[in-house]
Protein backbone atom coordinates (compact mmCIF):
# COMPACT_ATOMS: atom_id res chain seq x y z
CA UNK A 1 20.31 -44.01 -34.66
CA UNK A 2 16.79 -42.76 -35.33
CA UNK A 3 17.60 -39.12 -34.21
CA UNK A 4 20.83 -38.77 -36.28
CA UNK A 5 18.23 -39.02 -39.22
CA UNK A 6 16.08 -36.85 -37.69
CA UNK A 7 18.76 -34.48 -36.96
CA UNK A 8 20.69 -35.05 -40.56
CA UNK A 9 16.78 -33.85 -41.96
CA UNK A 10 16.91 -30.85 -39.97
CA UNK A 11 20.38 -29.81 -41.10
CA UNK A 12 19.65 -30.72 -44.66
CA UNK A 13 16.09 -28.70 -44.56
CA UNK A 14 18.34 -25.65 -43.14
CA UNK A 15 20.20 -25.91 -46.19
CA UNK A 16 17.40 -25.97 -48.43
CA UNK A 17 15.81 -23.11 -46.95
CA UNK A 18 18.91 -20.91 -47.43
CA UNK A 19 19.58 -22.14 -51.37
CA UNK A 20 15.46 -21.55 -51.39
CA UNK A 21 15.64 -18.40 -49.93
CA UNK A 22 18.73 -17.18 -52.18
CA UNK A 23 16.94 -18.50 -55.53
CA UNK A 24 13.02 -16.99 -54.13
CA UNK A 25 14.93 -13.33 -53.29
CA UNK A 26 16.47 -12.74 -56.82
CA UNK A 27 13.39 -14.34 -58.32
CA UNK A 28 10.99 -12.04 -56.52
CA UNK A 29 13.25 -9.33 -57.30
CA UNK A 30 12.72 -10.46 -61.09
CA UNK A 31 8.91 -10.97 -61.16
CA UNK A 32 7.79 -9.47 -57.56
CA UNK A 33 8.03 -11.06 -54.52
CA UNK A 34 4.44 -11.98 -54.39
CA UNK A 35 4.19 -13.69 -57.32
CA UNK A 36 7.63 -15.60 -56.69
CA UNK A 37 5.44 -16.54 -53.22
CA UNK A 38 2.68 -17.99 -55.48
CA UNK A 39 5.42 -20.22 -57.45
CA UNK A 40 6.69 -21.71 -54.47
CA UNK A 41 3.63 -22.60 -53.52
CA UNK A 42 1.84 -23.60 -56.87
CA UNK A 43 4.72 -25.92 -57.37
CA UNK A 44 4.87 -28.21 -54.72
CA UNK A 45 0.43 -27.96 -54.98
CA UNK A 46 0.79 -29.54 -58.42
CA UNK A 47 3.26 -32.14 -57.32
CA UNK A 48 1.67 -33.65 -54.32
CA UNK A 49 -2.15 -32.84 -55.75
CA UNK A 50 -2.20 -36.64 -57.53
CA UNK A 51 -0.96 -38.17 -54.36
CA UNK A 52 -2.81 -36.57 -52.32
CA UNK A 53 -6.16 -37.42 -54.20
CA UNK A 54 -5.57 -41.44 -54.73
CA UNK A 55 -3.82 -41.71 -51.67
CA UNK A 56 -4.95 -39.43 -48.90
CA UNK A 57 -8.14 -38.21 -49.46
CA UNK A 58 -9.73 -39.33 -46.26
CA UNK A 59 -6.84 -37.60 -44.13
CA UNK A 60 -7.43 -34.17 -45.97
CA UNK A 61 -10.85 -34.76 -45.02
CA UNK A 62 -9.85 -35.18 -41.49
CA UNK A 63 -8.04 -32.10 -41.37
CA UNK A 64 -11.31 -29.56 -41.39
CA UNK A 65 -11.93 -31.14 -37.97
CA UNK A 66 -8.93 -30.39 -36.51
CA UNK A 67 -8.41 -27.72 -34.03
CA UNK A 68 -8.74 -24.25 -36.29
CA UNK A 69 -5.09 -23.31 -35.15
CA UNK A 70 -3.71 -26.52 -36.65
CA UNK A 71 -4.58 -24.78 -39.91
CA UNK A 72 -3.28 -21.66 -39.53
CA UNK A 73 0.55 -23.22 -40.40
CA UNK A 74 -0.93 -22.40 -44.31
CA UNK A 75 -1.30 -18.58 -43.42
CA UNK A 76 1.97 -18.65 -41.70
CA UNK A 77 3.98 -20.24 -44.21
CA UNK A 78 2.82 -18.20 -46.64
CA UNK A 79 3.85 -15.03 -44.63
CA UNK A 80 7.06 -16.48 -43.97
CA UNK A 81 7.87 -16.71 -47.73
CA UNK A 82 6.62 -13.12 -48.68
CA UNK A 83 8.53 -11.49 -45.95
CA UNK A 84 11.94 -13.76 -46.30
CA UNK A 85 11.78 -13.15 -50.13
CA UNK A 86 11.03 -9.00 -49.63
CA UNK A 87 14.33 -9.51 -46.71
CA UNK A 88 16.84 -11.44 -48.76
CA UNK A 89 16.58 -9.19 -51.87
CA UNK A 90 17.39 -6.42 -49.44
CA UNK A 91 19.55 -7.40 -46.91
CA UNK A 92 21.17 -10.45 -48.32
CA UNK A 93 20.85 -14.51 -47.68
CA UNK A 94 23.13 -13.97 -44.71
CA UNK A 95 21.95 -11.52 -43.15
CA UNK A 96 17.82 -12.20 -43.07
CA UNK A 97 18.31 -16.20 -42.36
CA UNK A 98 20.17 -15.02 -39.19
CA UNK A 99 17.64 -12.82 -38.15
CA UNK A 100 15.01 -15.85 -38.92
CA UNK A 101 17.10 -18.15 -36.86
CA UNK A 102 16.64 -15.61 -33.72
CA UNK A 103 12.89 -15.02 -34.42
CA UNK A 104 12.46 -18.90 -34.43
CA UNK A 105 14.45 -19.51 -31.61
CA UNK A 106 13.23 -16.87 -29.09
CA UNK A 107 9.56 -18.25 -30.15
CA UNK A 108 10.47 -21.86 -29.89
CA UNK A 109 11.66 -21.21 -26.51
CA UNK A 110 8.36 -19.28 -25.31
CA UNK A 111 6.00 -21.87 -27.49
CA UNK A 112 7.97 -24.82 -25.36
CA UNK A 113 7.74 -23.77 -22.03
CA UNK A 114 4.05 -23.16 -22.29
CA UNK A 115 3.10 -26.07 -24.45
CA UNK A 116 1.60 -24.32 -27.10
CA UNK A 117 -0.10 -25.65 -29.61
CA UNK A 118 0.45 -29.18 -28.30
CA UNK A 119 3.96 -29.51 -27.96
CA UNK A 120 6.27 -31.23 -25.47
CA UNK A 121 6.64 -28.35 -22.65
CA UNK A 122 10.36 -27.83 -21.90
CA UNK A 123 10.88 -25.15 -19.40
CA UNK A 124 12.76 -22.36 -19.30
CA UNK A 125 15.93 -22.36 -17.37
CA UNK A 126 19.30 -20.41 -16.88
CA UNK A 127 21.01 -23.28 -19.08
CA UNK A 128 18.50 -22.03 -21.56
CA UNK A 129 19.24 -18.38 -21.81
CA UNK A 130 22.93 -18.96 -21.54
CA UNK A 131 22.94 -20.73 -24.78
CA UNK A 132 20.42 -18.44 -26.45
CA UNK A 133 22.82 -15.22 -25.58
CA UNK A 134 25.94 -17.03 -26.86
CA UNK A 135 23.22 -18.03 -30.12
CA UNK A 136 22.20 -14.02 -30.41
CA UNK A 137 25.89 -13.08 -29.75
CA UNK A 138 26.99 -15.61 -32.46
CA UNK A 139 23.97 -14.48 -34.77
CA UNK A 140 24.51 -10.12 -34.39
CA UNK A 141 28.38 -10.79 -35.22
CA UNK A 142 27.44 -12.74 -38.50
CA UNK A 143 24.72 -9.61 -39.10
């Protein structure tokens, strides 16, 4: 019963990023997609800033002595928002969120069977690539 929420969060945060990605595209086309970039983060900085000082300042503390890769997911995620914004007002929600799907999955697949970064190694196995070429086949018909 636990995964089904785990996996109902997953679905749901799929949807969110495509209605997010939709909404940040026409708004970066509006205002550039930069500063559309800087929205979606200032916004969620201002809502979580008074929770995270009365509630969890000694765990942002903690987190400058974590491994300096831990940290990077801040860089990343603000690349990932400047380049899906700059690809959705061009190419269409569609169209770029199926082309993220087979970035992320051809990484996930690599990052697993080596354990990267600390997670669970999975290996790589024919199983594996048989359902990521049905997954690209699936994804290059939708592009």
């Amino acid at each position: 019963m636990q995964n089904l929420v785990f996996i109902v969060a997953s679905f749901v945060a799929g949807v969110v990023l495509s209605v997010e990605s939709a909404i940040g595209g026409v708004f970066g086309e509006s205002i550039g997609d930069l500063e559309a970039s800087f929205y979606v983060f200032f916004v969620p900085l201002v809502l979580s800033l008074p929770y995270v000082l009365t509630r969890s300042r000694l765990k942002i503390k903690h987190a400058f002595t974590l491994p300096k890769h831990e940290l990077g997911g801040g860089v990343l995620g603000a690349l990932y928002v400047v380049l899906l914004f700059m690809s959705v007002s061009e190419l269409g929600v569609g169209i770029a969120m199926a082309l993220v799907l087979m970035g992320q999955l051809g990484v996930s697949v690599v990052v697993e069977h080596h354990g990267w970064a600390g997670v669970q190694k999975i290996p790589f196995n024919r199983d594996r690539l048989f359902a990521m070429c049905l997954f690209a086949a699936a994804l290059f018909l939708i592009v």
